[in-house]
PDB file of N, CA and C in Angstrom:
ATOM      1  N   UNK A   1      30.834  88.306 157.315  1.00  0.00           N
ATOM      2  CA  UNK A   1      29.683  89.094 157.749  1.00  0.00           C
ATOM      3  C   UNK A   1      30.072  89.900 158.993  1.00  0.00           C
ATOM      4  N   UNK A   2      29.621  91.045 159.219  1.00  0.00           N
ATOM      5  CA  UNK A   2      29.912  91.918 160.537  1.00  0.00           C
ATOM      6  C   UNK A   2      28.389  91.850 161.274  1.00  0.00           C
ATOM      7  N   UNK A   3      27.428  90.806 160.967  1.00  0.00           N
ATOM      8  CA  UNK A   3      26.640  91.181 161.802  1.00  0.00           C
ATOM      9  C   UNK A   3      26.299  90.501 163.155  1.00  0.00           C
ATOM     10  N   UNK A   4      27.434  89.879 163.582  1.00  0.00           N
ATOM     11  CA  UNK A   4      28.062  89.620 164.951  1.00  0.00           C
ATOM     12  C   UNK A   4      28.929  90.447 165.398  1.00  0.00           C
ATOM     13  N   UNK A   5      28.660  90.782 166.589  1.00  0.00           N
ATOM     14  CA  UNK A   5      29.321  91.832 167.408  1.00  0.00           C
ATOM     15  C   UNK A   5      31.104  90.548 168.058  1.00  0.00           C
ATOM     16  N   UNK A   6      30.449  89.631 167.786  1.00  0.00           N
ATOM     17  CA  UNK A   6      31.477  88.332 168.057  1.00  0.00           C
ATOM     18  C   UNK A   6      32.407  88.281 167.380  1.00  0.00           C
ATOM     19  N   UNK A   7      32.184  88.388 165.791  1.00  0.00           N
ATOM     20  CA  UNK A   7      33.335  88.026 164.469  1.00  0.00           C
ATOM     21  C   UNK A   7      34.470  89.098 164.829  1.00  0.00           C
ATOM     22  N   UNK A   8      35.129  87.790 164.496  1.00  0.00           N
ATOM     23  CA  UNK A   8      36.726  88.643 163.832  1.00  0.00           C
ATOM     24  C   UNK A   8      36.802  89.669 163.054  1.00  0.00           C
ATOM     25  N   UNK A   9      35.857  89.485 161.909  1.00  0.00           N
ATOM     26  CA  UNK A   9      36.023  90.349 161.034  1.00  0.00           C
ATOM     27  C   UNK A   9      35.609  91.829 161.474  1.00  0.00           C
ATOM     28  N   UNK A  10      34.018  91.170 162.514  1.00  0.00           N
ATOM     29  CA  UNK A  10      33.557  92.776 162.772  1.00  0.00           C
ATOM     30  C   UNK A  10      34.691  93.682 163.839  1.00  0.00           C
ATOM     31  N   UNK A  11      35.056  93.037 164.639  1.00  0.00           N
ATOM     32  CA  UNK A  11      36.127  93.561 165.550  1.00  0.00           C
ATOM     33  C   UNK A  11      37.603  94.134 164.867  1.00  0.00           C
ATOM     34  N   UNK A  12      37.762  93.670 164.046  1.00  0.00           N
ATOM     35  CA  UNK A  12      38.929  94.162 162.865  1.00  0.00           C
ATOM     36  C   UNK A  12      38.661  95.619 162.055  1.00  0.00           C
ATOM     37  N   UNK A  13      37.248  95.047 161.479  1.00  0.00           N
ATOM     38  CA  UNK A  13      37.040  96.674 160.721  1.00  0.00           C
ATOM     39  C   UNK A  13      36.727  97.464 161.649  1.00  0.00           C
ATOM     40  N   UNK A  14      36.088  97.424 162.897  1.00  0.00           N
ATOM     41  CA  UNK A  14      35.728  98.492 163.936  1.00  0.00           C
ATOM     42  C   UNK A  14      37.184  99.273 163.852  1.00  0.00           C
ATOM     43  N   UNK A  15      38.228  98.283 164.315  1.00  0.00           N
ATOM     44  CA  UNK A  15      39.783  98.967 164.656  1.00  0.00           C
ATOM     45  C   UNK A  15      39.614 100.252 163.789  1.00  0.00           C
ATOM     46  N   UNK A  16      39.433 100.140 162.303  1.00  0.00           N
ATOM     47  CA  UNK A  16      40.214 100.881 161.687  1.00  0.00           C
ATOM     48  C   UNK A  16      39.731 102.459 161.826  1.00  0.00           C
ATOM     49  N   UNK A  17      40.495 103.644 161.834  1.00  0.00           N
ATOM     50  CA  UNK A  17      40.164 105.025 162.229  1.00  0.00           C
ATOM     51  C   UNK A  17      39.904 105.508 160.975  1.00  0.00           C
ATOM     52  N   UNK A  18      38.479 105.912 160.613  1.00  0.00           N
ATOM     53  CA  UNK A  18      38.011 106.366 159.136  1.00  0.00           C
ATOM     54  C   UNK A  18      36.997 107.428 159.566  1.00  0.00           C
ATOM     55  N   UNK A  19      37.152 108.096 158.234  1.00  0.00           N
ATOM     56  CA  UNK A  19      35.511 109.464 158.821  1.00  0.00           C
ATOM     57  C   UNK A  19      34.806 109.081 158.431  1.00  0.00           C
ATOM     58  N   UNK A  20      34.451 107.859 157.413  1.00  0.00           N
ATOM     59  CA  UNK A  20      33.034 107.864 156.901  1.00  0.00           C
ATOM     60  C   UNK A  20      32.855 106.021 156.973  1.00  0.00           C
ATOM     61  N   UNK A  21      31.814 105.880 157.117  1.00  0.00           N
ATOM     62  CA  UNK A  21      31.822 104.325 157.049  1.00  0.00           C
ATOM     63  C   UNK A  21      30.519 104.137 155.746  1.00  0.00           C
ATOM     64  N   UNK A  22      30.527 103.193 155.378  1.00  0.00           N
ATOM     65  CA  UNK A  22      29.429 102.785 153.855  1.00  0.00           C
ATOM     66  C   UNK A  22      29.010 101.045 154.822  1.00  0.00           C
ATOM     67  N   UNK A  23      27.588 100.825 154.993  1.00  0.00           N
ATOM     68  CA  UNK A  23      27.284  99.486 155.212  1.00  0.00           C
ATOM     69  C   UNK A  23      26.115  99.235 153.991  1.00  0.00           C
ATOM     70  N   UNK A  24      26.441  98.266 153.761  1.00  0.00           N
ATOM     71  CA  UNK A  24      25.667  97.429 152.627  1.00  0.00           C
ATOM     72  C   UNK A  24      25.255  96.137 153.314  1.00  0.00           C
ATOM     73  N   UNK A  25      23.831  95.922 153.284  1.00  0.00           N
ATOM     74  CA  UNK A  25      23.220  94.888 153.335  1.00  0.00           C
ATOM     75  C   UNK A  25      22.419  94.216 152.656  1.00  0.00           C
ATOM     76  N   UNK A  26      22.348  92.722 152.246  1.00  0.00           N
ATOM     77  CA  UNK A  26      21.555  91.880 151.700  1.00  0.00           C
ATOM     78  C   UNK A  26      19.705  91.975 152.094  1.00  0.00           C
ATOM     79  N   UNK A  27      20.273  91.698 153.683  1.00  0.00           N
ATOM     80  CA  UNK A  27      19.003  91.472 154.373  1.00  0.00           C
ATOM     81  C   UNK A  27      18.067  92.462 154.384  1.00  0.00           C
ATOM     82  N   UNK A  28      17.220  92.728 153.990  1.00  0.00           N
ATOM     83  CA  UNK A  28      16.105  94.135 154.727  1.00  0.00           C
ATOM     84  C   UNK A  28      15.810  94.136 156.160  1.00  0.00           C
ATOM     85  N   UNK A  29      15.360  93.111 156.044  1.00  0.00           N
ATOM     86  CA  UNK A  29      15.380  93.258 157.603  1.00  0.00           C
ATOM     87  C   UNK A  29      16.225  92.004 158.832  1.00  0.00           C
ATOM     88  N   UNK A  30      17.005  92.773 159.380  1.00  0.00           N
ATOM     89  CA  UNK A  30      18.192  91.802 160.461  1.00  0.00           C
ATOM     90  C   UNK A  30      17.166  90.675 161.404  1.00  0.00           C
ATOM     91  N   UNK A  31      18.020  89.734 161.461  1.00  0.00           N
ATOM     92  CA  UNK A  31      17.277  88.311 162.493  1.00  0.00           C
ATOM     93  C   UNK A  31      16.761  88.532 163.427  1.00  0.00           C
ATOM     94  N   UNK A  32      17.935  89.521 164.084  1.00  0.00           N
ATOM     95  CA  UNK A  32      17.668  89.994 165.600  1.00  0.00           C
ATOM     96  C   UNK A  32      18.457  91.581 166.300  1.00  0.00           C
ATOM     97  N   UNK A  33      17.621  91.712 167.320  1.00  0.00           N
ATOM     98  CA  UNK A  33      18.065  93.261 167.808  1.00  0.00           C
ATOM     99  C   UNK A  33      19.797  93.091 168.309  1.00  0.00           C
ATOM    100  N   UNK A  34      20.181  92.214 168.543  1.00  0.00           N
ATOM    101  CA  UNK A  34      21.802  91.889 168.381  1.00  0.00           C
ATOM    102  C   UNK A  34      22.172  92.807 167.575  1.00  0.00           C
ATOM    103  N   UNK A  35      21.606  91.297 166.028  1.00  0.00           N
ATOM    104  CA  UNK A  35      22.594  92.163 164.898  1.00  0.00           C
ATOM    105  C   UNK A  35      22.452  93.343 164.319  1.00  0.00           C
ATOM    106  N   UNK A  36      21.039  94.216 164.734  1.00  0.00           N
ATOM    107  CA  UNK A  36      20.891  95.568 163.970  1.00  0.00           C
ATOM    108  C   UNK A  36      21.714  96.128 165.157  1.00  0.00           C
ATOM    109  N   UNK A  37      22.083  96.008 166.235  1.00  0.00           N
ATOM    110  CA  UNK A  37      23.157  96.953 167.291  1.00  0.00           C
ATOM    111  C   UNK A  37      24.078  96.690 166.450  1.00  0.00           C
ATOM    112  N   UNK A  38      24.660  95.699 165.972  1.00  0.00           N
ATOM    113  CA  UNK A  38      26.206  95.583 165.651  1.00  0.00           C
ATOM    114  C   UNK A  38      26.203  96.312 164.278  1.00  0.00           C
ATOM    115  N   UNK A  39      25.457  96.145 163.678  1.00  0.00           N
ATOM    116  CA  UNK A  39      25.211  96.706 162.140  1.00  0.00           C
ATOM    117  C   UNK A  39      25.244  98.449 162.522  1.00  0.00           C
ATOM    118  N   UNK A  40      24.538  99.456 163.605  1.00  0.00           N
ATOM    119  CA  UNK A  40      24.813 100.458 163.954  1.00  0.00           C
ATOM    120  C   UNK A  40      25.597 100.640 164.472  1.00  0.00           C
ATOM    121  N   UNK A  41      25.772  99.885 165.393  1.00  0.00           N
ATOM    122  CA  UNK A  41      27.091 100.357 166.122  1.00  0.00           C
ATOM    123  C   UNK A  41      28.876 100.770 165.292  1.00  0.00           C
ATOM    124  N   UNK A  42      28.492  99.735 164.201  1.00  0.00           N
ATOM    125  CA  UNK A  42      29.880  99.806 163.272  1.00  0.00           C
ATOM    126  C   UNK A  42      29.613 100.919 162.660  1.00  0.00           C
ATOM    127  N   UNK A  43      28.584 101.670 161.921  1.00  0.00           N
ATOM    128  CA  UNK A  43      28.748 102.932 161.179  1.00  0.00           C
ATOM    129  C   UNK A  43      28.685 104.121 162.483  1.00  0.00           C
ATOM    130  N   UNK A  44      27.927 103.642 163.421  1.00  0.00           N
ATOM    131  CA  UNK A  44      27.727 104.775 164.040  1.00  0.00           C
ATOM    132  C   UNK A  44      28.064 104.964 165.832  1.00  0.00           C
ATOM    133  N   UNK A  45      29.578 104.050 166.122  1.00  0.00           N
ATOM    134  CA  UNK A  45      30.035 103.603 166.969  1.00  0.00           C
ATOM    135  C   UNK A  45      29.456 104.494 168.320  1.00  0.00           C
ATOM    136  N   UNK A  46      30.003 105.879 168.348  1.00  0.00           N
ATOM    137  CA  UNK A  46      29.300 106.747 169.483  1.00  0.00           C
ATOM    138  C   UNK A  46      27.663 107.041 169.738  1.00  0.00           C
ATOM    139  N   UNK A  47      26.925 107.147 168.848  1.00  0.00           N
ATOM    140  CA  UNK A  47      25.617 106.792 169.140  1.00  0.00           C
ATOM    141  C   UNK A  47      25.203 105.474 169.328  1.00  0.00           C
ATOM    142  N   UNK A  48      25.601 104.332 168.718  1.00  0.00           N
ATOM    143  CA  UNK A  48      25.229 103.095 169.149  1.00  0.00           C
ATOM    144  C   UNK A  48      26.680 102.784 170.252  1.00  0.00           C
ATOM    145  N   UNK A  49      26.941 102.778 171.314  1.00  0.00           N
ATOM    146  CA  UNK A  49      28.210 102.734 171.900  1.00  0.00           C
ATOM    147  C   UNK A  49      28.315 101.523 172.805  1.00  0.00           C
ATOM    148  N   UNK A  50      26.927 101.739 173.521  1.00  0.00           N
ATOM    149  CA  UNK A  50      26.152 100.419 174.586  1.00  0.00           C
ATOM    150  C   UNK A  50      25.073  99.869 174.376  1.00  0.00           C
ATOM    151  N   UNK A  51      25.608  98.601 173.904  1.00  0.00           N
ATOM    152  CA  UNK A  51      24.929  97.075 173.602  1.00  0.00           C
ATOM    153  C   UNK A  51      23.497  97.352 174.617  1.00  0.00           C
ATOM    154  N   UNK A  52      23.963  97.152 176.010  1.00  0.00           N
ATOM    155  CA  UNK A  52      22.943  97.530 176.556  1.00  0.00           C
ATOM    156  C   UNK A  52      21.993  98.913 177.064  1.00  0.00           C
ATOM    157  N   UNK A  53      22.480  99.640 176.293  1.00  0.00           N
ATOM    158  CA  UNK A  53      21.588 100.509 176.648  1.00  0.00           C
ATOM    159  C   UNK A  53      20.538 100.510 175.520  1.00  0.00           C
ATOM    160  N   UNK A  54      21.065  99.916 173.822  1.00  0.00           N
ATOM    161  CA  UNK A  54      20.671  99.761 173.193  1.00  0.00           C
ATOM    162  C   UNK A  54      19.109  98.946 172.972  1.00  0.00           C
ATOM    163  N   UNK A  55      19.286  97.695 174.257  1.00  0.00           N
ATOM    164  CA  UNK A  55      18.711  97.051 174.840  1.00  0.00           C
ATOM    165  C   UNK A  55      17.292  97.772 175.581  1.00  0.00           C
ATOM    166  N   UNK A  56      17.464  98.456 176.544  1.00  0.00           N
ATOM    167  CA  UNK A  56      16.762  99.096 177.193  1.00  0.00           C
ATOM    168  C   UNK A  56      15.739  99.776 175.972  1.00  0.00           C
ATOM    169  N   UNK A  57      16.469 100.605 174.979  1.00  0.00           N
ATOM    170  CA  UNK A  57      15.779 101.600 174.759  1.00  0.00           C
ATOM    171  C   UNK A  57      15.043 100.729 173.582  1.00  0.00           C
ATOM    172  N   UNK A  58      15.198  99.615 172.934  1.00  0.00           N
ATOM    173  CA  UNK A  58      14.556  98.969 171.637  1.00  0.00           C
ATOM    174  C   UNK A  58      13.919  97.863 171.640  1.00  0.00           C
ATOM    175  N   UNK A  59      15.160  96.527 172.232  1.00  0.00           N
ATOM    176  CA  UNK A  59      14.936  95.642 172.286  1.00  0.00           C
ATOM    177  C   UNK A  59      13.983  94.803 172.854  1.00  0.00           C
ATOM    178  N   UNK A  60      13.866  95.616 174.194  1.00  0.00           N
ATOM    179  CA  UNK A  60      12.657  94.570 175.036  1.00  0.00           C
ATOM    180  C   UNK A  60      11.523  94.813 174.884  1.00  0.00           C
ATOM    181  N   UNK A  61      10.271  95.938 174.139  1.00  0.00           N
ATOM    182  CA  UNK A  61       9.459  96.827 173.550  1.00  0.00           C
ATOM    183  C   UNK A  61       9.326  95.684 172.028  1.00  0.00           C
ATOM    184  N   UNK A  62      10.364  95.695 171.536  1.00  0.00           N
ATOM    185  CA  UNK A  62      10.265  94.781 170.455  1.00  0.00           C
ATOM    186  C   UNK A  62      10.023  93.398 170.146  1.00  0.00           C
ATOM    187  N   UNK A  63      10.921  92.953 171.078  1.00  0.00           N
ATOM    188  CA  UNK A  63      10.933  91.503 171.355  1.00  0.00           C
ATOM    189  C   UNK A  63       9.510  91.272 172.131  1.00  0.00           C
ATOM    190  N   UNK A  64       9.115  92.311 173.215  1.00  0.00           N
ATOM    191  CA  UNK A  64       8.155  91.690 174.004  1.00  0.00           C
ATOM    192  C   UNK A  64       6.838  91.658 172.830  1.00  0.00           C
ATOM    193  N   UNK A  65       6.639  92.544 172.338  1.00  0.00           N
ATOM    194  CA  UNK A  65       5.659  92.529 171.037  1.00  0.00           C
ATOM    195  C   UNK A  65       5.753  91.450 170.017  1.00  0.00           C
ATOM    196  N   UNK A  66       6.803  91.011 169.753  1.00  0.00           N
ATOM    197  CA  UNK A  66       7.056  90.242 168.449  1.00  0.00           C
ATOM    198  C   UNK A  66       6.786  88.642 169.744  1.00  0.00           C
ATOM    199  N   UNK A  67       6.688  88.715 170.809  1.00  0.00           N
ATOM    200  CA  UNK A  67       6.207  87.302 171.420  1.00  0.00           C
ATOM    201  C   UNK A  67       5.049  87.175 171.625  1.00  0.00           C
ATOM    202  N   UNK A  68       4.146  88.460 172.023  1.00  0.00           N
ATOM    203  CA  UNK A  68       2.996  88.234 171.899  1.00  0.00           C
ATOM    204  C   UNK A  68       2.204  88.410 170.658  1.00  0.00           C
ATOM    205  N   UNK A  69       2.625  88.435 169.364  1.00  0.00           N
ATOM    206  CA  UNK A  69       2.017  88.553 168.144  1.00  0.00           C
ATOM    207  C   UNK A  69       2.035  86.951 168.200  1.00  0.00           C
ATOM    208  N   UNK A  70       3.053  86.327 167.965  1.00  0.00           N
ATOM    209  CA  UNK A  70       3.366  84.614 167.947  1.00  0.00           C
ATOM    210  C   UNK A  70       2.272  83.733 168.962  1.00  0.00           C
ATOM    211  N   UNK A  71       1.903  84.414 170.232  1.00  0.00           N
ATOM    212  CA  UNK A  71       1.250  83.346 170.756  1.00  0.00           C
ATOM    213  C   UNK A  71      -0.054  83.916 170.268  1.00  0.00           C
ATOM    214  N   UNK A  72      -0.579  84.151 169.100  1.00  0.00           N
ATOM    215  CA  UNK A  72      -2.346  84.578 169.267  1.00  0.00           C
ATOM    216  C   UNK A  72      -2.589  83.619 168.417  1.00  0.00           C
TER     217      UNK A  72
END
C-alpha cells in the first residue's frame, strides 16, 4: 500500500522520474487526512509538496468538524 507516507514501498515509487502517474484505489474514502496527503502527494508531488501545509489548509477544518459531529 502507498498510503503511508512511512512505507518503503511509497518512498520507492516516489523515487522513480515519470510524466504521468495512474493511482488506483480500493477505498472511496481514505481513514485519514495523512493518507489522502500521501495518496496526492504521490501523483501530484509539487502541488501536494508540504505535509504541513497540507495540514493548515484541510486538515484541522476537517478533523475539527468530524470531532464535533461525534460528540452530539
Amino acid at each position: 500500500a502507498i498510503k503511508s507516507s512511512a512505507s518503503m514501498r511509497w518512498k520507492l515509487l516516489l523515487g522513480f522520474s515519470c510524466r504521468n502517474r495512474l493511482l488506483l484505489s480500493g477505498t472511496p474514502i481514505q481513514n485519514s487526512m495523512a493518507e489522502l496527503w500521501a495518496l496526492l502527494h504521490f501523483i501530484m508531488p509539487t502541488l501536494f509538496d508540504s505535509h504541513d501545509e497540507f495540514n493548515e489548509w484541510f486538515s484541522k477544518d476537517i478533523e475539527s468538524h468530524a470531532e464535533n459531529k461525534t460528540t452530539i
